[in-house]
Protein backbone atom coordinates (compact mmCIF):
# COMPACT_ATOMS: atom_id res chain seq x y z
CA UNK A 1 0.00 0.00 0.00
CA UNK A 2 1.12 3.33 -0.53
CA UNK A 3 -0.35 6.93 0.37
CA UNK A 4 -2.09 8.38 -1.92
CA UNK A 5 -0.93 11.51 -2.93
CA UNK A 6 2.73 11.16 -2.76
CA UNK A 7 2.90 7.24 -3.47
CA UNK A 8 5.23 6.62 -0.29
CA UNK A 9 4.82 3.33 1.07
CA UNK A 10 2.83 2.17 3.68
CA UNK A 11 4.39 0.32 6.76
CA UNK A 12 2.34 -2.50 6.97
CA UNK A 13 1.59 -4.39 10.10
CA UNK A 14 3.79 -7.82 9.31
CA UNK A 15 5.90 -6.26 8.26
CA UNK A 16 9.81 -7.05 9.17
CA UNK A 17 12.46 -4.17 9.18
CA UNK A 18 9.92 -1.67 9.71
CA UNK A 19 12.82 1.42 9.95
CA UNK A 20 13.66 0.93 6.28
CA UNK A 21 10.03 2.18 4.97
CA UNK A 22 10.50 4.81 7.71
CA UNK A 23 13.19 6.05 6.59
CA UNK A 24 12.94 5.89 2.94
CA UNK A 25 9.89 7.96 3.03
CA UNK A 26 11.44 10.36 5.32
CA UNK A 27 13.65 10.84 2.46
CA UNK A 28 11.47 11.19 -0.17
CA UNK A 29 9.51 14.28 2.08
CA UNK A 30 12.58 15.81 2.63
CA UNK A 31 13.28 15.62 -0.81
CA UNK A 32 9.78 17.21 -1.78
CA UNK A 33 9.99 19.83 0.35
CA UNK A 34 13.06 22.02 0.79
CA UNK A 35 14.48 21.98 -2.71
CA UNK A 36 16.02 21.31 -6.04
CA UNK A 37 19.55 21.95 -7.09
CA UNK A 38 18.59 22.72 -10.36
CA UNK A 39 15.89 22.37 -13.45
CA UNK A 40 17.77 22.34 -16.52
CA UNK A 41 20.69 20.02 -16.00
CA UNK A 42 19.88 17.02 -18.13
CA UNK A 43 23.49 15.31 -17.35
CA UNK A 44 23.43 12.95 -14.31
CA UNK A 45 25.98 14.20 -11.97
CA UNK A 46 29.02 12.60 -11.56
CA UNK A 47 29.81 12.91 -7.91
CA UNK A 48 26.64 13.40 -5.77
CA UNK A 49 25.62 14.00 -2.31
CA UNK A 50 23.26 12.01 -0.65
CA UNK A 51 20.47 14.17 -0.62
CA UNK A 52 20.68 16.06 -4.07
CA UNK A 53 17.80 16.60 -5.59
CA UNK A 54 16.95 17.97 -9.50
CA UNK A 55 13.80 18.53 -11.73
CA UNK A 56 14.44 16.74 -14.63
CA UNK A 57 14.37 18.47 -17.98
CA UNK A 58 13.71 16.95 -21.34
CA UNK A 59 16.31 14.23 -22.71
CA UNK A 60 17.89 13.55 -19.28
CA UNK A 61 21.14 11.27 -19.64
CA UNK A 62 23.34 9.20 -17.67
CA UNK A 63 23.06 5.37 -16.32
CA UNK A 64 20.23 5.77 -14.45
CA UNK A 65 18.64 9.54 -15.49
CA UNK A 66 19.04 8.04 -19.01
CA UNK A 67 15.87 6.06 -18.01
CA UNK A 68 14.11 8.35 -16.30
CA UNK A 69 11.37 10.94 -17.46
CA UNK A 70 11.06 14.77 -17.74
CA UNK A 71 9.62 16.47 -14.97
CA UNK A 72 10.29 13.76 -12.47
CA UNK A 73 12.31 14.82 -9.38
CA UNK A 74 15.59 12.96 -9.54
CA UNK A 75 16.52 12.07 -5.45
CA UNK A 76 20.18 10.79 -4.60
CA UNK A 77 19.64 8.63 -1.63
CA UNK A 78 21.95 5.20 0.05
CA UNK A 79 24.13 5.78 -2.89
CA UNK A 80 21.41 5.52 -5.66
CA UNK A 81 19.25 7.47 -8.25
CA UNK A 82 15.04 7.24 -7.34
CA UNK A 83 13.00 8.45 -9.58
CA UNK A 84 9.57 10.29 -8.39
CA UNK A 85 6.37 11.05 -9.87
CA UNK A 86 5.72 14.83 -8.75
CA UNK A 87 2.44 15.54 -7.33
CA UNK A 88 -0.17 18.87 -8.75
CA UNK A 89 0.40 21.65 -6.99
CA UNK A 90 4.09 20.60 -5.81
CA UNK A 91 5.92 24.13 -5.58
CA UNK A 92 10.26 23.88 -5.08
CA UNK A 93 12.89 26.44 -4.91
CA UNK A 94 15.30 25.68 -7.76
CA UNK A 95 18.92 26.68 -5.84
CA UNK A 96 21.01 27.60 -9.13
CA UNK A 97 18.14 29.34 -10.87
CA UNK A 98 17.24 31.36 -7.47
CA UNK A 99 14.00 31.07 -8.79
CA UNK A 100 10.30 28.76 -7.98
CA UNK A 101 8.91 26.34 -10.02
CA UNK A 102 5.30 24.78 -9.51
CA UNK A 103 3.92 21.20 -11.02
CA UNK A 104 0.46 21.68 -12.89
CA UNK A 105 0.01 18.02 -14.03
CA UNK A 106 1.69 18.30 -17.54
CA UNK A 107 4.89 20.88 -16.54
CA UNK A 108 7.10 22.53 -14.18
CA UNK A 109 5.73 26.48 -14.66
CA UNK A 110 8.57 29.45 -12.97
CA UNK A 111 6.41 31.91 -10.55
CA UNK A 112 7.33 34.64 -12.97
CA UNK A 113 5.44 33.18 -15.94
CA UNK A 114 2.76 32.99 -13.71
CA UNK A 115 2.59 36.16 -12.14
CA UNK A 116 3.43 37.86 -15.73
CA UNK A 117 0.48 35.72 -17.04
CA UNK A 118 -1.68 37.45 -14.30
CA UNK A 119 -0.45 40.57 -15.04
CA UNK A 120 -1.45 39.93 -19.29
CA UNK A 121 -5.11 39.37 -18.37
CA UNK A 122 -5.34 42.12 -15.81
CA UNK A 123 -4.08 44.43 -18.09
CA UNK A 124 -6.43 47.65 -18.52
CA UNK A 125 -7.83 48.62 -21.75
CA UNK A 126 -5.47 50.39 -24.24
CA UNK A 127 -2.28 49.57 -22.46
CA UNK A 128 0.59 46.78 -22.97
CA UNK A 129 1.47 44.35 -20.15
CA UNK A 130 4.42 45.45 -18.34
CA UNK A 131 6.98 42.44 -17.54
CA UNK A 132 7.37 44.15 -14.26
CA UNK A 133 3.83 43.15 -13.23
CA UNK A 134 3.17 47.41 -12.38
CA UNK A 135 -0.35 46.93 -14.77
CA UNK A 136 -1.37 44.00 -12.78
CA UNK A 137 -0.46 45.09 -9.29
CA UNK A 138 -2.35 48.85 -10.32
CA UNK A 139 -5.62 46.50 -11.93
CA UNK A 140 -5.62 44.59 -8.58
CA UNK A 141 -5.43 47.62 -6.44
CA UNK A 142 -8.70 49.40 -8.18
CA UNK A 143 -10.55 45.51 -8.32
CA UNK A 144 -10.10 44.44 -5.13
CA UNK A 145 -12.52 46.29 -2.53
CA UNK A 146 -13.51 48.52 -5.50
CA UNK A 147 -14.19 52.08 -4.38
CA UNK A 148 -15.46 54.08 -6.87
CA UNK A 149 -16.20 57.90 -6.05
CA UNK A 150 -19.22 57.95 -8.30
CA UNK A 151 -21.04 55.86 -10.94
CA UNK A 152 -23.22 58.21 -12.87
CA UNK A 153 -20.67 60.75 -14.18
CA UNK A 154 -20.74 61.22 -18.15
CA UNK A 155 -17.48 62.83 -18.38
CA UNK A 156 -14.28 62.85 -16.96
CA UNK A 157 -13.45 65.36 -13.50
CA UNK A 158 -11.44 67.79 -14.95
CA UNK A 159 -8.76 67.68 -12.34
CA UNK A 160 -8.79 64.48 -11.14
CA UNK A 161 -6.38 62.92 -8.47
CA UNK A 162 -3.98 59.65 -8.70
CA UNK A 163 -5.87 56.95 -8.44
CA UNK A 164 -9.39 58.50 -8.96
CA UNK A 165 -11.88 55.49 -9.51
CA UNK A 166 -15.18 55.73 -11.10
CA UNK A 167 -17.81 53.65 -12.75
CA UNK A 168 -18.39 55.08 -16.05
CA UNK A 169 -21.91 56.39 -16.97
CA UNK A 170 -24.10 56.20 -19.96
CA UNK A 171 -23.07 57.79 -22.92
CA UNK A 172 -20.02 59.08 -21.84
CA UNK A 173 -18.25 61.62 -23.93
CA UNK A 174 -14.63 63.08 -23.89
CA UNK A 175 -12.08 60.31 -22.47
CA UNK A 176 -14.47 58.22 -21.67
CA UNK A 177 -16.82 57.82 -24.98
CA UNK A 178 -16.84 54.62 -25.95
CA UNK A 179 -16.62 53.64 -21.98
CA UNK A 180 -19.83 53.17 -20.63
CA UNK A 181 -20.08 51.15 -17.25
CA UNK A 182 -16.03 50.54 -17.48
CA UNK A 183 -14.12 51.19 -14.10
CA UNK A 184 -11.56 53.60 -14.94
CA UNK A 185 -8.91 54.94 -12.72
CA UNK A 186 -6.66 57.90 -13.33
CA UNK A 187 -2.79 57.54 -13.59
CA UNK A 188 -1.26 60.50 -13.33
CA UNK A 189 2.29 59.34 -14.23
CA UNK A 190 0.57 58.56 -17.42
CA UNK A 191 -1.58 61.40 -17.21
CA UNK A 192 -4.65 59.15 -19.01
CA UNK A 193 -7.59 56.99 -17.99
CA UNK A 194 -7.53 53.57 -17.70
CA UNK A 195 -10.25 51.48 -18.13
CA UNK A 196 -11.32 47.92 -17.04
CA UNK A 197 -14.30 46.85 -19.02
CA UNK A 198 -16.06 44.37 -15.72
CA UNK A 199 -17.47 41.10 -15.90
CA UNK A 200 -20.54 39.66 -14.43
CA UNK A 201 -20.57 39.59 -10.96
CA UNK A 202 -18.18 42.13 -10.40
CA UNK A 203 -18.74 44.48 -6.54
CA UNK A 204 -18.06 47.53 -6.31
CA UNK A 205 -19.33 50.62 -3.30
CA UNK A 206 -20.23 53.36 -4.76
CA UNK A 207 -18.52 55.95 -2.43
CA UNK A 208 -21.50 59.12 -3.16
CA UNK A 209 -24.09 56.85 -2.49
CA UNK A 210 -22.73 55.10 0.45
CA UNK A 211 -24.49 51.56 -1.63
CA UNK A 212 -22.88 48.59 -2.89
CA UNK A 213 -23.56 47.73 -6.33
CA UNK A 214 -22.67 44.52 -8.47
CA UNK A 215 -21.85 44.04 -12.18
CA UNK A 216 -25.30 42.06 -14.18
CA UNK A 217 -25.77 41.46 -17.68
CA UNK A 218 -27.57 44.52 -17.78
CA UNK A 219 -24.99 46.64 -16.33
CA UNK A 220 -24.77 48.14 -13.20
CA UNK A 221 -27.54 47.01 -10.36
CA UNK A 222 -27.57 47.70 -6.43
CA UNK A 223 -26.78 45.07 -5.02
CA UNK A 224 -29.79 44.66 -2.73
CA UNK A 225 -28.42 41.44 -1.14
CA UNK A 226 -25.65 43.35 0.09
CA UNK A 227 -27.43 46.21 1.10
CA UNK A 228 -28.90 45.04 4.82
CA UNK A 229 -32.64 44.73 5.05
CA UNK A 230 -34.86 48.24 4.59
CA UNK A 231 -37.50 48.39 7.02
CA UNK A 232 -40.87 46.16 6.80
CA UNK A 233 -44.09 47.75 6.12
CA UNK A 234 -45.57 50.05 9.28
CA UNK A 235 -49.05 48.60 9.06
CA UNK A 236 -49.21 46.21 12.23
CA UNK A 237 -48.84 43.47 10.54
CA UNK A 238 -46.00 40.64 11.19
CA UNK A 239 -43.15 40.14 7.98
CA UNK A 240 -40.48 38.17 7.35
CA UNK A 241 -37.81 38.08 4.92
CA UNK A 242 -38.16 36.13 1.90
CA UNK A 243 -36.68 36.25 -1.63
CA UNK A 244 -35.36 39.45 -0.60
CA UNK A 245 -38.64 40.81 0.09
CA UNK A 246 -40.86 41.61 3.14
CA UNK A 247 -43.76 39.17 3.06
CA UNK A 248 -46.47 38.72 5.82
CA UNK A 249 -46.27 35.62 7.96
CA UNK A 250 -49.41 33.78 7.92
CA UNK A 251 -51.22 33.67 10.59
CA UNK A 252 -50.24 37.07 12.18
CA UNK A 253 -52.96 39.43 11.36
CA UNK A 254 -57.16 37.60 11.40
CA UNK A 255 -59.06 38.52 8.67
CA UNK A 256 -62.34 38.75 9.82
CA UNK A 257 -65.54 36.99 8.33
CA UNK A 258 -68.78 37.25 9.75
CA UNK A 259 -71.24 34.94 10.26
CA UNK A 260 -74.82 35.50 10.26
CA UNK A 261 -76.92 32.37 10.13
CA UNK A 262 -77.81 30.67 13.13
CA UNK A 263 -76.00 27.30 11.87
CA UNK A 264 -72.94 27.15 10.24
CA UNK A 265 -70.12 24.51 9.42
CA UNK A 266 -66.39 26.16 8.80
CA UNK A 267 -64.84 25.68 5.54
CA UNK A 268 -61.05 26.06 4.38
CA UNK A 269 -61.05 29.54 4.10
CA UNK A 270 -61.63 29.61 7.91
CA UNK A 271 -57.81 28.70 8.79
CA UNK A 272 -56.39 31.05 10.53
CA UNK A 273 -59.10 33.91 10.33
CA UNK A 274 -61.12 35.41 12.74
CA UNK A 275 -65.29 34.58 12.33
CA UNK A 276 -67.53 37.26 14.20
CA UNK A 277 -71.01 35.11 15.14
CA UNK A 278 -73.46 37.85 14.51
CA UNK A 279 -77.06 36.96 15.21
CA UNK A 280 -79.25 37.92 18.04
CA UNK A 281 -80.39 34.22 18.38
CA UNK A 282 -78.12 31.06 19.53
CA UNK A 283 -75.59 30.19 16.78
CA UNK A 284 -74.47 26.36 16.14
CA UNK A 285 -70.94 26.58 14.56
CA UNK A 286 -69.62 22.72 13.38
CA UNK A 287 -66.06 21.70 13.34
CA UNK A 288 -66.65 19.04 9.99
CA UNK A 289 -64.31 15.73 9.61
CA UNK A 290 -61.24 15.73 8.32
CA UNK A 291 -62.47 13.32 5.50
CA UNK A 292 -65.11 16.24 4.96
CA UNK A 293 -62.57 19.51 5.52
CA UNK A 294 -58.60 18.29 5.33
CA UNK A 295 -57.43 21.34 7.51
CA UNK A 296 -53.89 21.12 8.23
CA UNK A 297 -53.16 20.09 12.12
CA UNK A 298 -51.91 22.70 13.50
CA UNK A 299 -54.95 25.34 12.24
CA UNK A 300 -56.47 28.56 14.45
CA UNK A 301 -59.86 29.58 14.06
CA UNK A 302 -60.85 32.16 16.32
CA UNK A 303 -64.63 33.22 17.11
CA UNK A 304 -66.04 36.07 18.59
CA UNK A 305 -69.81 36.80 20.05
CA UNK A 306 -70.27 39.43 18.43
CA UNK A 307 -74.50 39.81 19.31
CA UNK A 308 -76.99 38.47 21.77
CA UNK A 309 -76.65 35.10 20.10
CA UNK A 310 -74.67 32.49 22.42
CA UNK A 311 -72.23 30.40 19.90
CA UNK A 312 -71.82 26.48 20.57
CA UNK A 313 -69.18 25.04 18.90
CA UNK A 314 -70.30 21.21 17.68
CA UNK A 315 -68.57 18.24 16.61
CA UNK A 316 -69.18 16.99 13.08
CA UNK A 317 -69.33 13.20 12.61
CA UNK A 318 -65.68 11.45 14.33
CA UNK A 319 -64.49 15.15 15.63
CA UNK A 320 -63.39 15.01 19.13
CA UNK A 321 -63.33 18.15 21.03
CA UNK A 322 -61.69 18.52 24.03
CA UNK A 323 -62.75 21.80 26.51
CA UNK A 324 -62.93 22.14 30.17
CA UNK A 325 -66.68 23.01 28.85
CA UNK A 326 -68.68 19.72 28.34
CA UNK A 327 -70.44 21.78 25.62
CA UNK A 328 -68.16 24.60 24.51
CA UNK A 329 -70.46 27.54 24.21
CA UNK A 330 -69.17 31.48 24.35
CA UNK A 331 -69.62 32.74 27.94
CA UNK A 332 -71.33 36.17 26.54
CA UNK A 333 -71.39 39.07 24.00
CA UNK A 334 -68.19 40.09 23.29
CA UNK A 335 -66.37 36.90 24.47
CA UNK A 336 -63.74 35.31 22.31
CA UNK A 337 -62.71 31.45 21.99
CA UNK A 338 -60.24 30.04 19.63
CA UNK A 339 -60.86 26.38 18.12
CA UNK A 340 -56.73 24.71 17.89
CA UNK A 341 -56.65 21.34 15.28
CA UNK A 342 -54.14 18.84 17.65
CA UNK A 343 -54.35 15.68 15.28
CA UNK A 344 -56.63 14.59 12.59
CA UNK A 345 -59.94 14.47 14.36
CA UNK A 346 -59.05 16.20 17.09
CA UNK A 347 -59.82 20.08 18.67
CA UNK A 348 -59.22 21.91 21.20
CA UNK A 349 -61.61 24.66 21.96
CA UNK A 350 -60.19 27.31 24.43
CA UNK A 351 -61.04 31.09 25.61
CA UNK A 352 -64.24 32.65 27.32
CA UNK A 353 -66.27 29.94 27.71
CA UNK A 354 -69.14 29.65 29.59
């Protein structure tokens, strides 16, 4: 068995001499981590330390490089060439080139490609990538925790400071024609605009408007998911946040329905409202099966007296109710009881009772 990144083998429990696996593999880290004497010499060495380790270039010769492969690390351990199989991602100092190299899976790539690579796509509009990386390290510097001062202006400030960021408007003219919605930063050493055309999903804070906005297909949008909540609606009514909107949680305001007849049997539409029993006579109000009305367990109907009439609350056919009233009946005008679903058949009927 060996691990499975590095391919150094495993001690295994049997296994006789135990400090030889140990140590070889000790080896082999040491040789993955601290360095390589060099990247380009395709010559085995003549005379090597124990310990020397190289990145192998292309056409590597000698008696035992001769049958190794480009790009493997070349380790000089107990008098004798290993070959190994570098890992992605494996990053060495290379001693004679004072320089790092990094494994992507295919090649050894130098830092300084990389970071000049960087530099090539970073590179504002109407300028040439600079070998000394000044492009890239200015385009990171007005991308990351963009600041612009304002987003709306048409045409450049006429006296404008170093570094000056801005969000191009619409139908920009002078400098910036041809710019609209670009970041562009002034460089005084330059003494021109740069621009950075952005790319979906871009952030910037606009600095006028104290609001974050990100980069859309359409161009420029607040960024409302950034922005913190804005206040709910003042109307007494209970909200929560959903797909950043303010919508009202069911169940926290009673819409109120009233009820005339002297017998009545609740329907759907009752869940969660409020039913005003107005009728100067008695009023019969019937809680129907669930095979009749499904209402989810869990449902609030609330009733209020709201006339001479006493209300009884009645079990359909298979309803249980359950009251400290035998027969749950409003105590008087004005009272209020609320009928709570517990399980499929079941109520509980609660309040002013008589």
């Amino acid at each position: 068995m060996t691990t499975p990144i590095l391919g150094l083998d495993e001690i295994q429990e049997s296994q006789a001499s135990k400090f030889v696996t140990h140590n070889e593999a000790l080896r082999r880290l040491e040789a993955l981590l601290v360095r390589a004497l060099s990247a380009t010499t395709a010559a085995q060495p003549t005379s090597p330390a124990d310990g020397d380790v190289y990145i192998l270039p292309s056409g590597p010769t000698g008696a035992d490089w001769g049958g190794f492969n480009a790009d493997q690390i070349a380790l000089y351990m107990s008098g004798a060439w290993v070959a190994i199989d570098p890992p992605i991602g494996l990053t060495l100092p290379i001693v004679d080139a004072q320089s790092m190299l990094s494994y992507d899976g295919s090649a050894w790539t130098g830092w300084a490609a990389a970071v000049a690579a960087t530099a090539v796509s970073l590179a504002p509009v109407g300028k040439v990538p600079d070998t000394s990386v000044q492009d890239g390290i200015r385009s990171l510097s007005a991308l990351t925790q963009a600041r612009p001062l304002d987003k709306d202006l048409t045409a450049p400030p006429a006296s404008p400071a170093d570094g000056d960021l801005y969000i191009v408007g619409a139908s920009a003219t002078g400098a910036w024609s041809g710019h609209d919605d670009d970041l562009t930063i002034w460089d005084s050493a330059a003494a021109a605009w740069v621009f950075y055309p952005p790319q979906v999903g871009w952030q910037a804070w606009v600095a006028d408007e104290a609001l974050p906005y990100r980069y859309t297909v359409s161009g420029w949008a607040q960024d409302t998911a950034a922005s913190g909540l804005s206040d709910a609606p003042s109307d007494g009514k209970i909200y929560g946040r959903q797909d950043a909107a303010w919508v009202e949680v069911p169940g926290s305001t009673l819409a109120v329905k009233a009820v005339t007849s002297t017998s009545y049997t609740f329907v759907a539409g009752d869940a969660g409202e409020g039913l005003e029993a107005a009728n100067a006579s008695a009023i019969t109000m019937t809680i129907p099966p669930n095979a009749s009305v499904a209402f989810p367990v869990g449902t609030l109907i609330t009733v209020a007296q709201a006339d001479a009439g006493q209300v009884t609350i009645a079990p359909g056919s298979g309803v249980t109710l359950n009251s400290v009233a035998s027969t749950p009946q409003t105590r008087a005008q004005d009272a209020v009881i609320s009928l709570w679903k517990v399980a499929t058949d079941t109520w509980r009927v609660f309040g002013d009772l008589a």
